[in-house]
PDB file of N, CA and C in Angstrom:
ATOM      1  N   UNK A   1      12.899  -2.184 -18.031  1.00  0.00           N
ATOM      2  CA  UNK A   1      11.658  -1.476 -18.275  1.00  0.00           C
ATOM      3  C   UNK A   1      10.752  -1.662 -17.057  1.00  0.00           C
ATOM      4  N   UNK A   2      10.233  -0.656 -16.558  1.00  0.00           N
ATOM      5  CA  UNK A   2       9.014  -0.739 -15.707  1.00  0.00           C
ATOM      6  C   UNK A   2       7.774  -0.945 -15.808  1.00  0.00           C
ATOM      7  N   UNK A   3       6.944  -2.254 -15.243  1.00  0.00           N
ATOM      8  CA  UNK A   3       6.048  -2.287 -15.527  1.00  0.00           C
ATOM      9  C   UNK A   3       4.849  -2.120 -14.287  1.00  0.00           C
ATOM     10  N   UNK A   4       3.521  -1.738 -14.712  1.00  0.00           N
ATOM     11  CA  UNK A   4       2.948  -2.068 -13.680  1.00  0.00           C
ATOM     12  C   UNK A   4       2.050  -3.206 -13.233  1.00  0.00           C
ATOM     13  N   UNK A   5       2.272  -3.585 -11.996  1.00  0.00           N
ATOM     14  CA  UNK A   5       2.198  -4.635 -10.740  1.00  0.00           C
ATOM     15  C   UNK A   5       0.889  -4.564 -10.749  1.00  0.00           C
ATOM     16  N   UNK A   6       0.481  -3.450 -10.033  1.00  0.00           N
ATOM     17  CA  UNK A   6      -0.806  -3.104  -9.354  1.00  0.00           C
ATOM     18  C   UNK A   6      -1.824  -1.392  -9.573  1.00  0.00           C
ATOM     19  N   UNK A   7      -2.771  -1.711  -9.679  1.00  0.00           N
ATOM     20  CA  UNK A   7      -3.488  -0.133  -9.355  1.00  0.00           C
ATOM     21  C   UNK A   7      -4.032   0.012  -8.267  1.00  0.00           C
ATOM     22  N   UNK A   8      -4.050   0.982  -7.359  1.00  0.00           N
ATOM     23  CA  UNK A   8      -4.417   1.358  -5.987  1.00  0.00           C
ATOM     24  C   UNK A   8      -5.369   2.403  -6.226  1.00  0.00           C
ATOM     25  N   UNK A   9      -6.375   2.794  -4.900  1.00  0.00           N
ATOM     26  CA  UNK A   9      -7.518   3.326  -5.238  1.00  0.00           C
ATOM     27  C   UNK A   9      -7.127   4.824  -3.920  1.00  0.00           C
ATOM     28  N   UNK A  10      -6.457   4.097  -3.390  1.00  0.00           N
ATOM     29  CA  UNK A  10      -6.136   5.326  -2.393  1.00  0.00           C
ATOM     30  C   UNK A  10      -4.450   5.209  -2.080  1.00  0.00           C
ATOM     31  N   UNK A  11      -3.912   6.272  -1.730  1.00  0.00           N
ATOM     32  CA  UNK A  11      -2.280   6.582  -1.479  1.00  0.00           C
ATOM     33  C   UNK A  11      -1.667   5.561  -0.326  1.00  0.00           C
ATOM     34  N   UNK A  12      -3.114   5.275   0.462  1.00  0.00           N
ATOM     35  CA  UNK A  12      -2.756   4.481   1.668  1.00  0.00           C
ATOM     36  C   UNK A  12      -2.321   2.709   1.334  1.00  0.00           C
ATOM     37  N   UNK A  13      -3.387   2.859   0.213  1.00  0.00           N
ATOM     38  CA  UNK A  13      -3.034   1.177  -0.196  1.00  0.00           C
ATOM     39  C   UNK A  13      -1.955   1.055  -1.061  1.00  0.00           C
ATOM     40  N   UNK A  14      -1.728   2.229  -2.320  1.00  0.00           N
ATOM     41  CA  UNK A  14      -0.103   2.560  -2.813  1.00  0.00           C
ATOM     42  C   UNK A  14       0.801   1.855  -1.671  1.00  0.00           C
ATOM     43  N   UNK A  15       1.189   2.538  -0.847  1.00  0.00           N
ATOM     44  CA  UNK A  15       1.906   3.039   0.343  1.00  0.00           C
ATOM     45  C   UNK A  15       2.641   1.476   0.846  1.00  0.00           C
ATOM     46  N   UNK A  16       1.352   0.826   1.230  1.00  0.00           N
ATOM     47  CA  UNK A  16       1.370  -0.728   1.582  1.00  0.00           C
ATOM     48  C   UNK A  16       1.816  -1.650   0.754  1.00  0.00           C
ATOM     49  N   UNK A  17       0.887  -1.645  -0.351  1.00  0.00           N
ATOM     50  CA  UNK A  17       2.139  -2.444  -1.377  1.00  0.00           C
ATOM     51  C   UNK A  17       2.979  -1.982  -1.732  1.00  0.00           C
ATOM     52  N   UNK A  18       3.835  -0.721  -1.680  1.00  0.00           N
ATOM     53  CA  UNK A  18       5.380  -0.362  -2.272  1.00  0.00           C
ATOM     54  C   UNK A  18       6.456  -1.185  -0.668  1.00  0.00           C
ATOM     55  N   UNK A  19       5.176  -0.792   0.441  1.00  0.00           N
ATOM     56  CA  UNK A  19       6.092  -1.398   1.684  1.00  0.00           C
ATOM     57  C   UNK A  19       6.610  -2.623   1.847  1.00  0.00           C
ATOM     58  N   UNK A  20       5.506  -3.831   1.192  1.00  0.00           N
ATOM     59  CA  UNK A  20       5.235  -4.786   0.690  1.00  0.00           C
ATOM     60  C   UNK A  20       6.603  -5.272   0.167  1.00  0.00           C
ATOM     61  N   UNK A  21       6.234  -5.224  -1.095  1.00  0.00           N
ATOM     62  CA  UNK A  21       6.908  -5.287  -2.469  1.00  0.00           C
ATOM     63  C   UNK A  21       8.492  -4.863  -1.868  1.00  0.00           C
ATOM     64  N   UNK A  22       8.973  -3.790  -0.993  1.00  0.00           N
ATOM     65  CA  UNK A  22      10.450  -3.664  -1.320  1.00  0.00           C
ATOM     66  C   UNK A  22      11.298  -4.449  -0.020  1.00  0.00           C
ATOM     67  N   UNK A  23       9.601  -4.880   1.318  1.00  0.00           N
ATOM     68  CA  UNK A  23      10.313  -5.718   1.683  1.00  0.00           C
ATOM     69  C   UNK A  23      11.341  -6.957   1.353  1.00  0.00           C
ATOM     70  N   UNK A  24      10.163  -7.566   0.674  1.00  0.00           N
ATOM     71  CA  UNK A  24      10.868  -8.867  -0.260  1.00  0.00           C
ATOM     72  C   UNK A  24      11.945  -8.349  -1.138  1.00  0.00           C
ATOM     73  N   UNK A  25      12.234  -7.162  -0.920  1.00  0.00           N
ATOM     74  CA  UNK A  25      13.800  -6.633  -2.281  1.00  0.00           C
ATOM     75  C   UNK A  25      13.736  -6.655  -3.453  1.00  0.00           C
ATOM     76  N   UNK A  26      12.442  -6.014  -3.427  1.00  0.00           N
ATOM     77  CA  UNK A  26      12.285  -5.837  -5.150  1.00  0.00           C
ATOM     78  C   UNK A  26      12.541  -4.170  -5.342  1.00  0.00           C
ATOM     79  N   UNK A  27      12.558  -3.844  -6.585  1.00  0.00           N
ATOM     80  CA  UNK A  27      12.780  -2.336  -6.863  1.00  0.00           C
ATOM     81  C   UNK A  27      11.156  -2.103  -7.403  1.00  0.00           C
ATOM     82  N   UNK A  28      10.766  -0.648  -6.708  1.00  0.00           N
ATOM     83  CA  UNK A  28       9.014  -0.259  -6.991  1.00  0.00           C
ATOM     84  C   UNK A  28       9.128   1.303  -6.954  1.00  0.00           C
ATOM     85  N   UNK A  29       8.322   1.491  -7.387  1.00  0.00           N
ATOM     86  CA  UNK A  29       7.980   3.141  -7.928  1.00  0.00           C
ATOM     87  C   UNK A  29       6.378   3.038  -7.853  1.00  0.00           C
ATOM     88  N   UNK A  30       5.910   4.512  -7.507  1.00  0.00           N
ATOM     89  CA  UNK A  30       4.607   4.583  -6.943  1.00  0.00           C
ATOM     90  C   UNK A  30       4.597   5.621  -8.108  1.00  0.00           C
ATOM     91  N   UNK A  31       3.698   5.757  -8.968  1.00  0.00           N
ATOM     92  CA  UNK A  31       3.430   6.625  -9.753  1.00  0.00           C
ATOM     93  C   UNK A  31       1.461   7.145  -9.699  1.00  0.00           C
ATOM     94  N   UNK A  32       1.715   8.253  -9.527  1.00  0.00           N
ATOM     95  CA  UNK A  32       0.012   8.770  -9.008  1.00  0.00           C
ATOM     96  C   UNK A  32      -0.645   9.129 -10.648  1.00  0.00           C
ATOM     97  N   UNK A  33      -2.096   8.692 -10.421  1.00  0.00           N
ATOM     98  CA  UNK A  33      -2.620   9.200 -11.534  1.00  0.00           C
ATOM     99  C   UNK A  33      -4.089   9.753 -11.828  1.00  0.00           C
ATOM    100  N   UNK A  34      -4.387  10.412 -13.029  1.00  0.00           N
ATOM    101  CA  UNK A  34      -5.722  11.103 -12.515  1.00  0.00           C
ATOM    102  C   UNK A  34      -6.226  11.770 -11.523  1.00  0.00           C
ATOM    103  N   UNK A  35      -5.000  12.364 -10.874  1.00  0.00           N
ATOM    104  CA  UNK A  35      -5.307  13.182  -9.265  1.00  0.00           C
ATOM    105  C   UNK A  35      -6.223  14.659 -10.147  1.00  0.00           C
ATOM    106  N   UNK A  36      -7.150  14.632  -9.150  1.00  0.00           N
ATOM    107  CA  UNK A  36      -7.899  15.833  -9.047  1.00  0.00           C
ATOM    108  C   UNK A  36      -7.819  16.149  -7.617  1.00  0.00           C
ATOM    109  N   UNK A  37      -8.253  17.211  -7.321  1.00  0.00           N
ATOM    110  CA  UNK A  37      -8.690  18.203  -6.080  1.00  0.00           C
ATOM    111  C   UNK A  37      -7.319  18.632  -5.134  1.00  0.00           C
ATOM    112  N   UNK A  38      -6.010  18.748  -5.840  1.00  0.00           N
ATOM    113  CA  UNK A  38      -5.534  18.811  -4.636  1.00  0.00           C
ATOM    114  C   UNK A  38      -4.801  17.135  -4.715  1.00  0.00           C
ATOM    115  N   UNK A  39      -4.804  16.411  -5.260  1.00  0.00           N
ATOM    116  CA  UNK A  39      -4.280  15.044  -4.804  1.00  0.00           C
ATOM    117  C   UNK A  39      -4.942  13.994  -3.922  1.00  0.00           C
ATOM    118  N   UNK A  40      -6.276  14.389  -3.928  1.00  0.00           N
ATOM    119  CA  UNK A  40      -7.079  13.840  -2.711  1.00  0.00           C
ATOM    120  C   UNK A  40      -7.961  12.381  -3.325  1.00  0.00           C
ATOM    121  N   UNK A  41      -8.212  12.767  -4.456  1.00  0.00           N
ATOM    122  CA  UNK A  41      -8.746  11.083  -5.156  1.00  0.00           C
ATOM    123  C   UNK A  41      -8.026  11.253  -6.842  1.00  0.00           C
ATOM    124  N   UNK A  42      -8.011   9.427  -7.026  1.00  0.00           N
ATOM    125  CA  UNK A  42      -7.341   9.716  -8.222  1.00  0.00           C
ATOM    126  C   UNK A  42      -6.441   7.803  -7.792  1.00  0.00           C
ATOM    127  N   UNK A  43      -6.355   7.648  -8.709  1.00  0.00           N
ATOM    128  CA  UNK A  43      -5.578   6.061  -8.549  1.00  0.00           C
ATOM    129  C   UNK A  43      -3.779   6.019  -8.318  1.00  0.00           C
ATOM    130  N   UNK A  44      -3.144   5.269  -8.042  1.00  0.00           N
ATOM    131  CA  UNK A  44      -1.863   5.020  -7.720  1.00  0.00           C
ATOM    132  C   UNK A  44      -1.318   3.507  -8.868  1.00  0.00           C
ATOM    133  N   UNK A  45      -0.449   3.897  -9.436  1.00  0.00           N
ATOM    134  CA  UNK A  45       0.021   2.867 -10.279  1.00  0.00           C
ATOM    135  C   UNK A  45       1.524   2.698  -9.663  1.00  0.00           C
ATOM    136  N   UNK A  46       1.328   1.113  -9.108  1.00  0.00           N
ATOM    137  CA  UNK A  46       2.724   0.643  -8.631  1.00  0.00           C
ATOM    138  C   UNK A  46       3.284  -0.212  -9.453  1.00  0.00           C
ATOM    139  N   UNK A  47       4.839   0.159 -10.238  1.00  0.00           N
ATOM    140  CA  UNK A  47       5.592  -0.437 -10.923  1.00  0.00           C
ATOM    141  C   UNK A  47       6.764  -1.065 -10.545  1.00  0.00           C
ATOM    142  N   UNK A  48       7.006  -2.151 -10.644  1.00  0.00           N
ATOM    143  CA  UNK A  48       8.065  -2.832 -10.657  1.00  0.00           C
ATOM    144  C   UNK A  48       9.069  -3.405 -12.053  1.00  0.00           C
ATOM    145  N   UNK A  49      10.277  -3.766 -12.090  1.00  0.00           N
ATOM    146  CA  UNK A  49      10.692  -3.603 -13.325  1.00  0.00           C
ATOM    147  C   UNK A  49      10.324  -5.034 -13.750  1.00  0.00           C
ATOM    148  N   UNK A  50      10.499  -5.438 -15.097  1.00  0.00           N
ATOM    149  CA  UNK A  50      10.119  -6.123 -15.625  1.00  0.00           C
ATOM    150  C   UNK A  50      10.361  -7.931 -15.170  1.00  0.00           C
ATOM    151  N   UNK A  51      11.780  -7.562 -15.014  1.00  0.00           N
ATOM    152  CA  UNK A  51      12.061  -8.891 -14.388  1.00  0.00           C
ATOM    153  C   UNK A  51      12.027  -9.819 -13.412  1.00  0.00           C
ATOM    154  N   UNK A  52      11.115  -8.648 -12.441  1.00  0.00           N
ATOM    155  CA  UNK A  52      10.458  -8.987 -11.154  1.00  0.00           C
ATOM    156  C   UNK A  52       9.131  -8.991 -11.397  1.00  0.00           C
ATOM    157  N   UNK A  53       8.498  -8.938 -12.348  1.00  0.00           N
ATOM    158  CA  UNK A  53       7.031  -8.494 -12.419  1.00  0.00           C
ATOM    159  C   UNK A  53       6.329  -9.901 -11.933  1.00  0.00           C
ATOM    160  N   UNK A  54       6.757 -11.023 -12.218  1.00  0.00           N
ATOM    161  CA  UNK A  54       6.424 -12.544 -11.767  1.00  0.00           C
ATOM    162  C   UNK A  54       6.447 -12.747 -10.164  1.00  0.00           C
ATOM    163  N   UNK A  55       7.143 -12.123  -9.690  1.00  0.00           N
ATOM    164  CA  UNK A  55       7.345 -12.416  -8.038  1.00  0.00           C
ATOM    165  C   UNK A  55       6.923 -11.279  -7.544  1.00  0.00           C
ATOM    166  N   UNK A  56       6.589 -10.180  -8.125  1.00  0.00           N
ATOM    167  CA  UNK A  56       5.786  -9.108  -7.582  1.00  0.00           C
ATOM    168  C   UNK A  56       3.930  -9.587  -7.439  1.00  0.00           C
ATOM    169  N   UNK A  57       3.655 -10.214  -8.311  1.00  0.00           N
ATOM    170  CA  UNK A  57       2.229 -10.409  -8.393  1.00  0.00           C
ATOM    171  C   UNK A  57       2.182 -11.642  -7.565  1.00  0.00           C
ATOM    172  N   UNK A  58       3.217 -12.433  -7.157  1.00  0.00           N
ATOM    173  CA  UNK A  58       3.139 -13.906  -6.069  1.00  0.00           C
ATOM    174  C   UNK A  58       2.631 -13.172  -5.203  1.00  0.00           C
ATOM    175  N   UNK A  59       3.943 -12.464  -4.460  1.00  0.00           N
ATOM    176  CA  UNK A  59       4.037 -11.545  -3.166  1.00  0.00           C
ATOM    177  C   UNK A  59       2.517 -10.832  -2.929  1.00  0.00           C
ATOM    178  N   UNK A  60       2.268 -10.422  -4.032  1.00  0.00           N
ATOM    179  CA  UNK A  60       0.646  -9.375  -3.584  1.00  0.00           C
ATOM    180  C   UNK A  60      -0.374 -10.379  -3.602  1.00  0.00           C
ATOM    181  N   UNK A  61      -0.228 -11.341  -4.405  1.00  0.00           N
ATOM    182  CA  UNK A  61      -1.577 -12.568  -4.041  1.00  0.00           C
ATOM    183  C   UNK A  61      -1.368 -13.018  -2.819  1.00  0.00           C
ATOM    184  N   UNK A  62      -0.355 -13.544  -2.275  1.00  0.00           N
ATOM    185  CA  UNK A  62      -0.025 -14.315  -1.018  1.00  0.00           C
ATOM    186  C   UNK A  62      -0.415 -13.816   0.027  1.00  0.00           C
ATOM    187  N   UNK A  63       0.172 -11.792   0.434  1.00  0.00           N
ATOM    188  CA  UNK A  63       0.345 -11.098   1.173  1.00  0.00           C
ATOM    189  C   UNK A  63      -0.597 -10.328   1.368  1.00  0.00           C
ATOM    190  N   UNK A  64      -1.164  -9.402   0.401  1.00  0.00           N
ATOM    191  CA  UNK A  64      -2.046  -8.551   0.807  1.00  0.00           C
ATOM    192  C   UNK A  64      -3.266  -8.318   0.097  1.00  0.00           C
ATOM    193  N   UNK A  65      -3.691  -9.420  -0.529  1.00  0.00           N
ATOM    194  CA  UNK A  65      -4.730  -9.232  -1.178  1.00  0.00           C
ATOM    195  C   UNK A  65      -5.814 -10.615  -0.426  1.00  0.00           C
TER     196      UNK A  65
END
């Protein structure tokens, strides 16, 4: 099951943590949401599957937050 990791506020910060996240060899999916205008604002929900969800949230405390 996929869960989500993180919410992103722009595609650019999506982008970084999926880059993130699959360095370390995890499996991630970028799923967009609430897009209005064209895709131009609107949040990014990054999922990882369940059994990584513990070493996904290490990796983003450690790394890029």
């Amino acid at each position: 099951m996929w869960m989500v990791v993180y919410i992103a506020q722009t595609s650019e910060t999506a982008e970084k943590i999926r880059s993130l996240l699959q360095e370390a060899g995890l499996l991630v999916k970028v799923r967009a949401v609430n897009q209005t205008q064209a895709e131009k604002y609107g949040c990014y929900e990054i999922l990882v599957t369940e059994s990584e969800l513990d070493a996904a949230h290490s990796i983003i405390i450690e790394k890029a937050l």
